[in-house]
Protein backbone atom coordinates (compact mmCIF):
# COMPACT_ATOMS: atom_id res chain seq x y z
CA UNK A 1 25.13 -35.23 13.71
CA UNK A 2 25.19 -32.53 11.11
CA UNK A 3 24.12 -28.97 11.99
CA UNK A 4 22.25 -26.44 9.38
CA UNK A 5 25.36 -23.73 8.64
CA UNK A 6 24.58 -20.48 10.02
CA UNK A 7 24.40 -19.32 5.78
CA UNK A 8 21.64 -21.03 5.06
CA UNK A 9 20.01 -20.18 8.56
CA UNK A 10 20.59 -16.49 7.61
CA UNK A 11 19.52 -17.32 3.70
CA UNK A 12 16.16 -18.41 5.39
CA UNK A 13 15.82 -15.72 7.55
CA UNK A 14 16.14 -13.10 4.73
CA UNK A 15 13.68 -14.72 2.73
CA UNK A 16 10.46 -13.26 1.33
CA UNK A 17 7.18 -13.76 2.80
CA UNK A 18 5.51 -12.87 -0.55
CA UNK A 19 7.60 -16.01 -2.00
CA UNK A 20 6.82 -18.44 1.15
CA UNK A 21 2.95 -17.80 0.38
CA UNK A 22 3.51 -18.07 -3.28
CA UNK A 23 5.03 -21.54 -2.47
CA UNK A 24 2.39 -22.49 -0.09
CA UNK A 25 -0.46 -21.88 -2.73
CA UNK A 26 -1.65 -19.01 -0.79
CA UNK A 27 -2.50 -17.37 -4.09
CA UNK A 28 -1.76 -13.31 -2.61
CA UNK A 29 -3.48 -10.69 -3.96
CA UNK A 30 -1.70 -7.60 -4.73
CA UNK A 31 -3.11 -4.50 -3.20
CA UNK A 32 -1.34 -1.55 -3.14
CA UNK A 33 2.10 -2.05 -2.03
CA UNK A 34 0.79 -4.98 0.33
CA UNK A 35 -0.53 -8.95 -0.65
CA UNK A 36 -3.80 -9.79 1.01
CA UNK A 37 -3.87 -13.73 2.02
CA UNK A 38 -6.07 -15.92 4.10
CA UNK A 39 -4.84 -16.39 7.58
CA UNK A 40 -1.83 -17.92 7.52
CA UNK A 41 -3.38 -19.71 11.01
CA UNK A 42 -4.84 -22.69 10.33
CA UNK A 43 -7.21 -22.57 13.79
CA UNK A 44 -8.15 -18.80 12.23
CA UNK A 45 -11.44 -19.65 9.79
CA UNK A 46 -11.96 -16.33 7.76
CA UNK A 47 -14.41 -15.67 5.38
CA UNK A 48 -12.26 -13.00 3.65
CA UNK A 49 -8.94 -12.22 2.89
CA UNK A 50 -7.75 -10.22 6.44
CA UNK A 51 -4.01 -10.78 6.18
CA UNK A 52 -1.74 -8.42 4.67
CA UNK A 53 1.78 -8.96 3.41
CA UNK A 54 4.33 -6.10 2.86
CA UNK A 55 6.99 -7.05 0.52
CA UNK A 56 9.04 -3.93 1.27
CA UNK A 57 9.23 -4.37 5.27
CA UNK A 58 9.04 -7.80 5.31
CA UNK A 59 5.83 -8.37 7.36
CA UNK A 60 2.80 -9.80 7.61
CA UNK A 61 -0.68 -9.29 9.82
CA UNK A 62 -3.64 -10.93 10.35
CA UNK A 63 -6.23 -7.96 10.87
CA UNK A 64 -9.27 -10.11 10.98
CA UNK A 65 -11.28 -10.44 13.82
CA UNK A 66 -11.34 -13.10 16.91
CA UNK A 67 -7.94 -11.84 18.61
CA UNK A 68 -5.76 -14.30 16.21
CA UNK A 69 -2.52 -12.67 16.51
CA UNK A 70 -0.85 -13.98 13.62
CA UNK A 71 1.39 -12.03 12.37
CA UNK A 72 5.66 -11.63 12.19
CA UNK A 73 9.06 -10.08 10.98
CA UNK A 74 10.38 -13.41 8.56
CA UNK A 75 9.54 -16.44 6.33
CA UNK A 76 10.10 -18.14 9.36
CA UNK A 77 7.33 -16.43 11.36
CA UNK A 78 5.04 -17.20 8.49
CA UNK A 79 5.81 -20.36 7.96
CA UNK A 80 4.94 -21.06 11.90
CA UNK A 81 1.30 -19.90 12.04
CA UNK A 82 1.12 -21.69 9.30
CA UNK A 83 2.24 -25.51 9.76
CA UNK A 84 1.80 -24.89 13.99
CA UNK A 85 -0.89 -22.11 14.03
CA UNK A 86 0.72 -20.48 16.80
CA UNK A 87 4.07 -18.32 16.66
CA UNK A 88 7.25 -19.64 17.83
CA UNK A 89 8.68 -19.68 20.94
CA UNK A 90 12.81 -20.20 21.50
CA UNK A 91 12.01 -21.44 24.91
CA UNK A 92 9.82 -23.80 24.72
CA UNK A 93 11.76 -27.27 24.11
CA UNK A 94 8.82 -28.76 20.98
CA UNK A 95 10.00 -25.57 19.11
CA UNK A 96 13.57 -25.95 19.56
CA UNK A 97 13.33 -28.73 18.11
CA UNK A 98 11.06 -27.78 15.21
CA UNK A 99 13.84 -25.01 14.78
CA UNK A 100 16.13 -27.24 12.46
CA UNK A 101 13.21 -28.94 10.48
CA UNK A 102 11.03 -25.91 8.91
CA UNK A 103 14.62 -24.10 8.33
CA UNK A 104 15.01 -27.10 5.85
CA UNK A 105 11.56 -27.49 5.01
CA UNK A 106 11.41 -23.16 4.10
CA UNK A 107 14.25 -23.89 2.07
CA UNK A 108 13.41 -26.51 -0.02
CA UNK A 109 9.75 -24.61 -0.65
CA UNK A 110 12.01 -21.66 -2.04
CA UNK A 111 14.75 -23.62 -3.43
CA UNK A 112 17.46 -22.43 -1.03
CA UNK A 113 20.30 -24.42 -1.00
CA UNK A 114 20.92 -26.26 2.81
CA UNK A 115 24.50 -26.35 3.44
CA UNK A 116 25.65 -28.26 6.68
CA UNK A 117 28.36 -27.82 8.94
CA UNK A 118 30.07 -31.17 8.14
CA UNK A 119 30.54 -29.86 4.24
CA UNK A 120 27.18 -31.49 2.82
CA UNK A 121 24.77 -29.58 0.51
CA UNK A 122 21.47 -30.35 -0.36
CA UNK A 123 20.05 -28.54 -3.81
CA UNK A 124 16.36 -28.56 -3.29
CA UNK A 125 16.07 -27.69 -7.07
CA UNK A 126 14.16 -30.77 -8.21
CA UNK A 127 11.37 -29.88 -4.95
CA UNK A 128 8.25 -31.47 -5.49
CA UNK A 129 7.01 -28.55 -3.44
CA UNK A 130 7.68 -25.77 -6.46
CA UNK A 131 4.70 -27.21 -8.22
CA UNK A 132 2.69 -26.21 -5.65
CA UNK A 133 3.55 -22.69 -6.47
CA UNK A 134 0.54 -20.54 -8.93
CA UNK A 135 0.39 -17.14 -9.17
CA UNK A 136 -2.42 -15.11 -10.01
CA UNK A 137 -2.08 -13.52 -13.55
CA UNK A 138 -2.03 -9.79 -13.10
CA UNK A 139 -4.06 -7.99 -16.06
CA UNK A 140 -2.95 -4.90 -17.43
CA UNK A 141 -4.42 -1.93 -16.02
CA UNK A 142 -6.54 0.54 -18.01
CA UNK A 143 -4.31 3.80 -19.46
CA UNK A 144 -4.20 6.59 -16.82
CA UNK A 145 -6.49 8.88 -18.73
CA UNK A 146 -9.02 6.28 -18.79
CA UNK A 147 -8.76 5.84 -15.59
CA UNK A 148 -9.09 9.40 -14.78
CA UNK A 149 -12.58 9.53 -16.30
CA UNK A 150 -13.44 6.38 -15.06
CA UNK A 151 -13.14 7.66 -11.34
CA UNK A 152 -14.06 11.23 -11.87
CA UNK A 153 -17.38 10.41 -13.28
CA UNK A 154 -17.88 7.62 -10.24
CA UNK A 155 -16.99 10.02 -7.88
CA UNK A 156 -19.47 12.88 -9.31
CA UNK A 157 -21.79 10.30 -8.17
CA UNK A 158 -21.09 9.08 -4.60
CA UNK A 159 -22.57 10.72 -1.82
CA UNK A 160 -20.87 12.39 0.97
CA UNK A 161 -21.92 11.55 4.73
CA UNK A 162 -22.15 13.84 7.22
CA UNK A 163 -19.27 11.95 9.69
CA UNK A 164 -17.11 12.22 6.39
CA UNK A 165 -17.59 15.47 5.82
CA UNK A 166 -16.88 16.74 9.54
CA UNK A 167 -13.71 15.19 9.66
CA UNK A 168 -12.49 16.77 6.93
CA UNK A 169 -13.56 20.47 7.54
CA UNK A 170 -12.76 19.82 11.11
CA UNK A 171 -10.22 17.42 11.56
CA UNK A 172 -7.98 18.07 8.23
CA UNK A 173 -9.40 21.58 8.08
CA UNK A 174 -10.01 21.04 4.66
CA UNK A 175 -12.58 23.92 2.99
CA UNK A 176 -16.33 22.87 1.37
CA UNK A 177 -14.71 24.37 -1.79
CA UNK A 178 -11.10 21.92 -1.16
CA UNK A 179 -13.31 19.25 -0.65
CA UNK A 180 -14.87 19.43 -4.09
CA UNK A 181 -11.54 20.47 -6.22
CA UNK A 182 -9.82 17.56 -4.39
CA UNK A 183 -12.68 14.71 -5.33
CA UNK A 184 -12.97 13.49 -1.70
CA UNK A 185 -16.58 11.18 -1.31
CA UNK A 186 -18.19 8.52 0.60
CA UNK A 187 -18.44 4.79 0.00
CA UNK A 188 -21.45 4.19 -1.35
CA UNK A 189 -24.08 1.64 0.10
CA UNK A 190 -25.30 -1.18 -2.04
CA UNK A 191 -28.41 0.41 -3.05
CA UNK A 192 -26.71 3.41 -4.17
CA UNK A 193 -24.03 1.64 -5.78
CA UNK A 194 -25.78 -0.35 -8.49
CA UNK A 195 -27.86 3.21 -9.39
CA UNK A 196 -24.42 4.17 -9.95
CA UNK A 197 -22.76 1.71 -11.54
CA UNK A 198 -26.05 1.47 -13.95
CA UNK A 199 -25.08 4.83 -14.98
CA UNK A 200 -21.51 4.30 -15.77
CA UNK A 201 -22.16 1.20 -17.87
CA UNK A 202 -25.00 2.80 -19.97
CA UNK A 203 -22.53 5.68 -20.68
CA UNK A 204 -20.27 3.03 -21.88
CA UNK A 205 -17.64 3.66 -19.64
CA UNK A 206 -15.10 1.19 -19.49
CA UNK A 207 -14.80 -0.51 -15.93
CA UNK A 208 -12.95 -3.62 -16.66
CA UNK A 209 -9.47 -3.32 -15.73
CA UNK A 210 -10.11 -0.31 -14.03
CA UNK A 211 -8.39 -0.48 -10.17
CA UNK A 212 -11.25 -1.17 -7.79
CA UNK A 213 -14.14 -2.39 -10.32
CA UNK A 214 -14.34 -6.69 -10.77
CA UNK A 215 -17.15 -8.84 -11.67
CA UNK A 216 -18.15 -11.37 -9.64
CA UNK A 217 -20.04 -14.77 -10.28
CA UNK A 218 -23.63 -15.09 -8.26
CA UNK A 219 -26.60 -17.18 -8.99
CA UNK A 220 -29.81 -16.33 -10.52
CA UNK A 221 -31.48 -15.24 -7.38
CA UNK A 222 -29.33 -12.54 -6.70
CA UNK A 223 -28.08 -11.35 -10.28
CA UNK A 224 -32.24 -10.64 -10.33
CA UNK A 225 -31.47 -7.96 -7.38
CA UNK A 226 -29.57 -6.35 -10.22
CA UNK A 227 -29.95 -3.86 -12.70
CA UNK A 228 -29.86 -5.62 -16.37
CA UNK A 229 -27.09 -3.42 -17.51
CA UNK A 230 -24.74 -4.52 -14.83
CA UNK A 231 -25.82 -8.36 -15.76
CA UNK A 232 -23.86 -11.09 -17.55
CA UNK A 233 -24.19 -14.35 -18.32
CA UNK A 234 -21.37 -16.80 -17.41
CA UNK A 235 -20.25 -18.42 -20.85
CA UNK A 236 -20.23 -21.58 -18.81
CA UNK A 237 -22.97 -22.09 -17.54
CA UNK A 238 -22.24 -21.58 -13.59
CA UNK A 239 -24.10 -18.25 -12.88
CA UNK A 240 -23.89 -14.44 -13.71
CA UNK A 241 -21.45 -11.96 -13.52
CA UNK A 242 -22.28 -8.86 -12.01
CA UNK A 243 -20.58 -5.47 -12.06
CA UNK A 244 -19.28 -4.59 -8.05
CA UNK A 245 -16.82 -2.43 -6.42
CA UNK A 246 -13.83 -3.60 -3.63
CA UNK A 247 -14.83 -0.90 -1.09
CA UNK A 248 -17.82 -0.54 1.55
CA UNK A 249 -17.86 1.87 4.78
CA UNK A 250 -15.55 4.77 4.43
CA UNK A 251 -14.82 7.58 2.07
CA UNK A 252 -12.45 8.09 -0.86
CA UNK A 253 -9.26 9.66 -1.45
CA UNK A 254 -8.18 10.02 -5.35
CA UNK A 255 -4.20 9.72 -6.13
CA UNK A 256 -3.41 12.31 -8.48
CA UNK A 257 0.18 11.90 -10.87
CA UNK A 258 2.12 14.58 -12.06
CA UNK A 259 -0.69 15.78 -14.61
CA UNK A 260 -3.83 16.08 -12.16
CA UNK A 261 -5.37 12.65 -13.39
CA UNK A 262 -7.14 10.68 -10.61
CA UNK A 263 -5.07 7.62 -11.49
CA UNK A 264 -6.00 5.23 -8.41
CA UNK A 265 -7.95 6.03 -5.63
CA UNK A 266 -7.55 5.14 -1.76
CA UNK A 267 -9.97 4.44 0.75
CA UNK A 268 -10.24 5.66 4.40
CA UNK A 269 -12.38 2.51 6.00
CA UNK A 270 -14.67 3.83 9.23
CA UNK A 271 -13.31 0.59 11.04
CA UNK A 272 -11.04 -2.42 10.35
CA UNK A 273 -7.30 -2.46 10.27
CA UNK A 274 -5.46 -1.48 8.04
CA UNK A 275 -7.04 2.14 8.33
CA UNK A 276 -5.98 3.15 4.43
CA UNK A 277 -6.01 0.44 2.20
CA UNK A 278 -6.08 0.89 -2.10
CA UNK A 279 -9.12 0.74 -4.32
CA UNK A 280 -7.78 -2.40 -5.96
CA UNK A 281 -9.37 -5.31 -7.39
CA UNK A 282 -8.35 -8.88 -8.75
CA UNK A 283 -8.87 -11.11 -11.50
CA UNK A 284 -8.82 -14.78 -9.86
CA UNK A 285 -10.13 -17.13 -12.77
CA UNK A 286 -7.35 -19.14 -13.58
CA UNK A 287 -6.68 -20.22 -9.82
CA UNK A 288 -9.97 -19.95 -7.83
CA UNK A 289 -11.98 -23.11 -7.08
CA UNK A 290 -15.11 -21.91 -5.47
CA UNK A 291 -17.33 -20.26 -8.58
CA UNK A 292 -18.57 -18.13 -6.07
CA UNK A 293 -15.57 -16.70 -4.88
CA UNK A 294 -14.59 -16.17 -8.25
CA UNK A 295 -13.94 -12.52 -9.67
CA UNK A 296 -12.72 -11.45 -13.29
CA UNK A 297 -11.30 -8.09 -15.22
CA UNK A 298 -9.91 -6.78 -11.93
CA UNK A 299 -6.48 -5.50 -11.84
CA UNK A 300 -4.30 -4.21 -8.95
CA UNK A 301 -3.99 -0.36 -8.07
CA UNK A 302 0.07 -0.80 -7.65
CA UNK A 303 1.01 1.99 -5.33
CA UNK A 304 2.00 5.43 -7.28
CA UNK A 305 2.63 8.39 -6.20
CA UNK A 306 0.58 11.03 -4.86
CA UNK A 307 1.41 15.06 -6.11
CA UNK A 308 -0.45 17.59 -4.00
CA UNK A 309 0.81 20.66 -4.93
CA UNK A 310 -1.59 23.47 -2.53
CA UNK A 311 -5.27 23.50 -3.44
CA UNK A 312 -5.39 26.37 -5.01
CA UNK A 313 -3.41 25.04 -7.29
CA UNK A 314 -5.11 22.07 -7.85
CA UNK A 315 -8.17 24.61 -8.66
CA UNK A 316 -6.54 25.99 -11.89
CA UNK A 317 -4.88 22.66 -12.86
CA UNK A 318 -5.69 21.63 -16.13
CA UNK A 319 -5.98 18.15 -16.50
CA UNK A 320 -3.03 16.51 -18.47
CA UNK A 321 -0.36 19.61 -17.92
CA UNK A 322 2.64 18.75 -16.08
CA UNK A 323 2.87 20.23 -12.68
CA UNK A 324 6.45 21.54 -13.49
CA UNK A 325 4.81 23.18 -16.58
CA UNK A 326 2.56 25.60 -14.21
CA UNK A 327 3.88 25.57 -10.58
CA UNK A 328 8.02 26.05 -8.86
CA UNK A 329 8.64 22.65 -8.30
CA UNK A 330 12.54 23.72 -7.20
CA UNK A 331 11.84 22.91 -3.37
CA UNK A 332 9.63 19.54 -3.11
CA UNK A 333 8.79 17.67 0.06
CA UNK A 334 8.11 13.84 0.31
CA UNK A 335 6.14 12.15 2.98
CA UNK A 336 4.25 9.57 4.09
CA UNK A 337 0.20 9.38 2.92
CA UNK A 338 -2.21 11.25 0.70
CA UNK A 339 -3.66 13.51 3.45
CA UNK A 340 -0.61 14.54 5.17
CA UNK A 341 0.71 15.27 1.79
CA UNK A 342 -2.17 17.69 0.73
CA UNK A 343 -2.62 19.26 3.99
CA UNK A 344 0.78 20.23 4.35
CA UNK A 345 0.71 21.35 1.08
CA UNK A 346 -1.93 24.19 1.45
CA UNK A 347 -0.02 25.53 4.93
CA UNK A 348 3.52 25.33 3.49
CA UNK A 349 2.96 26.36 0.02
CA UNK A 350 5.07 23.99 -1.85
CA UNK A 351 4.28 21.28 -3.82
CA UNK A 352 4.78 17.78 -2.03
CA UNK A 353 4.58 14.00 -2.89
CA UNK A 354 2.81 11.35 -0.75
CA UNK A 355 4.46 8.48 -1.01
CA UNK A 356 2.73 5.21 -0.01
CA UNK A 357 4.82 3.61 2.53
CA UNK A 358 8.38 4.56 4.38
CA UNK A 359 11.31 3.54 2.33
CA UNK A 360 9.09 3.56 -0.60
CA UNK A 361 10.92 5.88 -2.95
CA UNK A 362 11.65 4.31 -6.15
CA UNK A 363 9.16 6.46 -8.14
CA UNK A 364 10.57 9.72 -6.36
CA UNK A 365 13.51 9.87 -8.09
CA UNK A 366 12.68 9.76 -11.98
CA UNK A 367 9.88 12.66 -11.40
CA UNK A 368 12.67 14.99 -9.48
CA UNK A 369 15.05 14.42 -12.23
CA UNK A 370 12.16 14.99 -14.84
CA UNK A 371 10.89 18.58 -12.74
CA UNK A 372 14.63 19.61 -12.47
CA UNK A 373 13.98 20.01 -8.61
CA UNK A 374 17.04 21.69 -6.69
CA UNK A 375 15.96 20.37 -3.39
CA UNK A 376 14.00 17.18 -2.18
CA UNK A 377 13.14 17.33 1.89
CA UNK A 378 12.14 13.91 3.22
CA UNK A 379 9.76 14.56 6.11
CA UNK A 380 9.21 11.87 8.59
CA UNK A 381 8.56 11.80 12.54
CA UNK A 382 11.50 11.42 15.22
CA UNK A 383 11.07 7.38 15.23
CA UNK A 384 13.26 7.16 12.01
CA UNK A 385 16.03 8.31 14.08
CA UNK A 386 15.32 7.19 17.71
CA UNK A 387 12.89 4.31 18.44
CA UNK A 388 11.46 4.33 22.32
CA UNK A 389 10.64 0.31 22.03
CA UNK A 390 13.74 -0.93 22.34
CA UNK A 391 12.78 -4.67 21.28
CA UNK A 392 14.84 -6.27 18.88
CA UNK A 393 12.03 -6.21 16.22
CA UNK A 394 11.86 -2.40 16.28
CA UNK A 395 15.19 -1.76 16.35
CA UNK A 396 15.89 -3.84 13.25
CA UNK A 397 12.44 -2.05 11.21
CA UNK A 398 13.79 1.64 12.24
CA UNK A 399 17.48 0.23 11.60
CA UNK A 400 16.40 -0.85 7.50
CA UNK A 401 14.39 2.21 8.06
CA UNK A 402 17.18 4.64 7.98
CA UNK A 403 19.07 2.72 5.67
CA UNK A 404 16.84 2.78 2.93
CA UNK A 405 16.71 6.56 3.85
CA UNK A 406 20.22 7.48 3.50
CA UNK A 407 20.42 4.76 0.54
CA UNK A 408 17.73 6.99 -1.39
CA UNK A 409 19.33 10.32 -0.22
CA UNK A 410 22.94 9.13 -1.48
CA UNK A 411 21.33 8.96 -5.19
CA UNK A 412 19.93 12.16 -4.69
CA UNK A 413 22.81 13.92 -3.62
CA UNK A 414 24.62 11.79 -6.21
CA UNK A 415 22.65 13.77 -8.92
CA UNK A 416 23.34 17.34 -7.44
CA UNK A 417 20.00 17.71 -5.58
CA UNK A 418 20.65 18.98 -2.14
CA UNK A 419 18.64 16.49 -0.13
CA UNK A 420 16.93 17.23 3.35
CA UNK A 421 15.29 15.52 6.26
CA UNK A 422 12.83 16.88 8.42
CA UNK A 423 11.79 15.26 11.38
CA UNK A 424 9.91 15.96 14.56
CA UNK A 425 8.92 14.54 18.31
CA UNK A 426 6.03 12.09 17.41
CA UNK A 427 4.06 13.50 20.54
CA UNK A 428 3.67 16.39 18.05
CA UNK A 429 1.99 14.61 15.78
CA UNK A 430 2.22 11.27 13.77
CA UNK A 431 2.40 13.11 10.60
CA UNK A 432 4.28 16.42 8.97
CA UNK A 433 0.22 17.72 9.02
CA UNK A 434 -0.69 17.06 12.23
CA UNK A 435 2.25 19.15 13.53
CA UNK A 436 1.47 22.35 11.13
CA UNK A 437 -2.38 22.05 12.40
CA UNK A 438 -1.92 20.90 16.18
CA UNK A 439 1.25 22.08 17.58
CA UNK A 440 1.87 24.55 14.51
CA UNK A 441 5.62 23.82 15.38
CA UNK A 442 7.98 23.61 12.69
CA UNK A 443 10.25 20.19 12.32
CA UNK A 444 13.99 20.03 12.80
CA UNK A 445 16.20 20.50 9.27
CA UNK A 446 18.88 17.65 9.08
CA UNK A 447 21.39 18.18 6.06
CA UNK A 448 21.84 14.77 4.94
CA UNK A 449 25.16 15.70 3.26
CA UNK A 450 26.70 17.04 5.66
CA UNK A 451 25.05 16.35 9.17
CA UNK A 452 24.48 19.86 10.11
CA UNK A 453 20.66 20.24 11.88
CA UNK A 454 18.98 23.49 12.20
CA UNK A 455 15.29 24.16 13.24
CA UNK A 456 13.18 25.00 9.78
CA UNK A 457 13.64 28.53 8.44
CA UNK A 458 10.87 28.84 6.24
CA UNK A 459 12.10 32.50 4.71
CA UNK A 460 15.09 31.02 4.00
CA UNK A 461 13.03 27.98 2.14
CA UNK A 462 10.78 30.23 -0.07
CA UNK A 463 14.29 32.02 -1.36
CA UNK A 464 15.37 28.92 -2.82
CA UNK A 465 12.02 28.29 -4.17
C-alpha cells in the first residue's frame, strides 16, 4: 500500500485557507486584511457572513453566535469543519483514517501535486474541482481624495453617543477638541442613516465605490420606507436598489495616509467579535444567487496604513501636504491599531504609523524611504518574544511572528535605517498606549542590529529627532 510522501503532506499543510474557500465556492469577501465567509460548519446555519479568514496568519474563525467553535491554524483545519463539521481529532481512529483522504482530496481542490512513497505522482491539473472555483470581481475603489470628502462630509453628519463619547475622554483620554480634529463618530441608526445618506446623494456626492457604501436589492414594500433619492430601479425587473452602509452599533475611526485624507475608515462594534473590523463593502452580482442577498458598487477598504502624527498636529494639517513636508519624521514608531497609534502619539510626541495587523509591514517601508526617516521603532508587547501558552499552535504564530519581524527589520537595516524594537510585559498593557496611560512605564529598547537592550531613554530619543 502506497503512503502520501511527507512533501506533499507538508505542501498541504502550508496551503492557503483563502485558496481552499476559493475552491470550495465559498465566494470570500475581502475586508480589510481578513475574508469574511459563511461558516465553514455545515451544522452552523448563519444568516450572515461571521467567519473571518486572515491570509497573512493563516487562520480562520467563526465569530457567529451558538458556541460553534469552528475555527483553525491550516487548509486542513478548514477543510474539516467543512466536509465533517467538527475539527479533527488525531486520536480518534474515523479521523485517522480520514487523515490520508482529504490530504488528497485538499490537493487536488488546489492542484497540488500527490507524490507517494512508492515513486507515483498524481497531477491533479485536469481537477474537475477547479471549476468550482469563482471569485468575486473586486471594483476599483474611488481616488483617495474622493474618498476623503466622501467620509468627511458623512461623518459631519453622524451623531455621537454618550457611551462613545465617555470612552474616549475617559478611557483613551482623548480631549472634546481631539475628538473633533480626529473625526471620531457614532454609527448611525437606520432612521438617522437614510436622513443622511439623503443628504449626501442630493449633494451629488459620489458613494459608489466608496469603502463601506453598497446598494442592495429589496422589494417594493420596503424601498417605499425609503427616501426617493436613495431609490433605484433594478434594470431587471427583480426589485430596487437602495443606498445602505456595512456598519450598525459602534462608532468610527477614520484612517488617515500620509497627507491627512480620511482614506478608509474603521469601526469599533459595541459587541460581536472581531472588536475592529473595516468599513468595507462588496459588489456580489456576478456570483450571488439570492436577489436579495445581492449588493452592487461596493468595493473593499484593503488595509492601509494609519499616520497619527500628535493631535496638535493633526489640528494645523492641511489636507493634501505630506506629513514629512510639515512635521520631523526622522524618529517614527510603528504599531499595532489606529488608537494605540494616535494615543501614543500625543504622549510621546512623534509621529507613528498604525499598522493593521502584526507582521503587516509591506506598506511601512516605501513611506520611510519616501520621509527619509533615520530611525523606525517597532513597538509590540512581550508575547512577540516569549509566549506563556506553550501549545504548539502558539508557539508556531509567535515563532512566524518574529520572523516576519526580523525579516522586515533586515530590509530596514539593509537601507541604513537604524531599526528598533520596543516591547513590554503584556500585564502592562495590551498595547504601546495602554502602558503610557496605565502604568506610564516606558518599554524595553532592543537594537535589532546588534542585540543590545536598554530601558527607553526618551532624552536621548528627542536628540535624534
Amino acid at each position: 500500500m502506497a503512503f502520501i510522501s511527507r512533501e506533499t503532506i507538508d505542501a498541504v499543510n502550508q496551503a492557503s485557507i483563502l485558496d481552499l474557500a476559493i475552491a470550495f465556492g465559498d465566494h470570500p469577501k475581502r475586508v480589510g486584511k481578513q475574508y469574511q465567509v459563511y461558516c465553514p460548519n455545515p451544522h452552523h446555519h448563519e444568516k450572515t457572513p461571521d467567519t473571518y479568514i486572515e491570509p497573512n496568519k493563516n487562520i480562520f474563525t467563526c465569530f457567529g453566535g451558538g458556541g460553534c467553535g469552528a475555527k483553525g491554524p491550516s487548509a486542513f483545519a478548514y477543510y474539516y469543519w467543512h466536509e465533517y463539521g467538527r475539527a479533527y481529532d488525531k486520536n480518534n481512529k474515523e479521523d485517522k483514517k480520514n487523515f490520508p483522504v482529504v490530504i488528497e482530496k485538499i490537493a487536488q481542490l488546489l492542484g497540488i501535486p500527490i507524490n507517494y512513497d512508492n515513486g507515483q505522482t498524481i497531477n491533479p491539473t485536469g481537477s474537475t474541482y477547479k471549476s468550482r472555483r469563482e471569485l468575486i470581481k473586486e471594483l476599483p475603489p474611488q481616488p483617495d481624495d474622493v474618498c476623503d470628502k466622501v467620509y468627511r462630509a458623512f461623518l459631519s453628519m453622524c451623531p455621537i453617543r454618550k457611551e462613545h463619547a465617555i470612552e474616549w475622554l475617559k478611557e483613551r483620554q482623548y480631549s472634546q477638541e481631539e475628538v473633533v480634529i480626529l473625526g471620531l463618530r457614532s454609527v448611525p441608526n437606520g432612521e438617522e442613516l437614510m436622513k443622511i445618506l439623503q443628504q449626501l446623494v442630493i449633494k451629488q456626492y459620489p458613494l459608489e465605490r466608496v469603502p463601506g457604501f453598497v446598494q442592495r436589492l429589496v422589494p417594493e414594500n420596503l424601498a417605499a420606507q425609503y427616501p426617493q433619492e436613495l431609490v433605484e430601479v433594478d434594470s431587471q425587473g427583480r426589485g430596487y436598489w437602495v443606498w445602505t452602509i456595512s456598519a450598525s452599533k459602534g462608532y468610527f475611526i477614520p484612517v488617515r495616509d500620509s497627507k491627512g485624507r480620511f482614506v478608509r475608515l474603521r469601526v469599533r462594534r459595541d459587541e460581536g467579535k472581531p472588536k475592529y473590523i473595516w468599513f468595507s463593502s462588496f459588489d456580489n452580482t456576478s456570483t450571488e444567487k439570492d436577489k436579495y442577498q445581492l449588493r452592487k458598487n461596493g468595493v473593499s477598504s484593503g488595509a492601509p496604513l494609519h499616520i497619527a502624527p500628535p493631535a496638535s498636529q493633526v489640528r494645523n494639517w492641511e489636507i493634501g501636504t505630506e506629513l514629512s513636508d510639515i512635521y520631523n519624521v526622522k524618529v517614527v514608531i510603528a504599531s499595532e491599531g489606529e488608537h494605540t497609534a494616535q494615543i501614543s502619539a500625543n504622549k510621546l510626541n512623534l509621529a507613528l504609523i498604525g499598522i493593521p495587523g502584526l507582521g503587516n509591514f509591506k506598506d511601512v517601508l516605501p513611506l520611510i524611504k519616501e520621509w527619509g526617516t533615520k530611525r523606525l521603532i517597532l513597538a509590540s508587547d512581550m508575547d512577540v518574544l516569549k509566549q506563556e501558552d506553550d501549545s504548539i499552535r502558539s508557539l508556531k504564530k509567535q515563532q512566524n511572528l518574529f520572523t516576519k519581524l526580523t525579516e522586515f527589520a533586515k530590509e530596514i537595516i539593509a537601507l541604513g535605517i537604524d531599526c528598533y524594537l520596543w516591547t513590554w510585559d503584556i500585564k502592562d498593557g495590551k498595547g504601546l498606549d495602554e502602558l503610557l496611560l496605565g502604568s506610564k512605564k516606558l518599554p524595553m529598547e532592543i537594537n535589532l542590529r546588534t542585540g543590545q537592550r536598554k530601558l527607553v531613554d526618551l532624552n536621548e530619543l528627542y536628540q535624534v529627532a
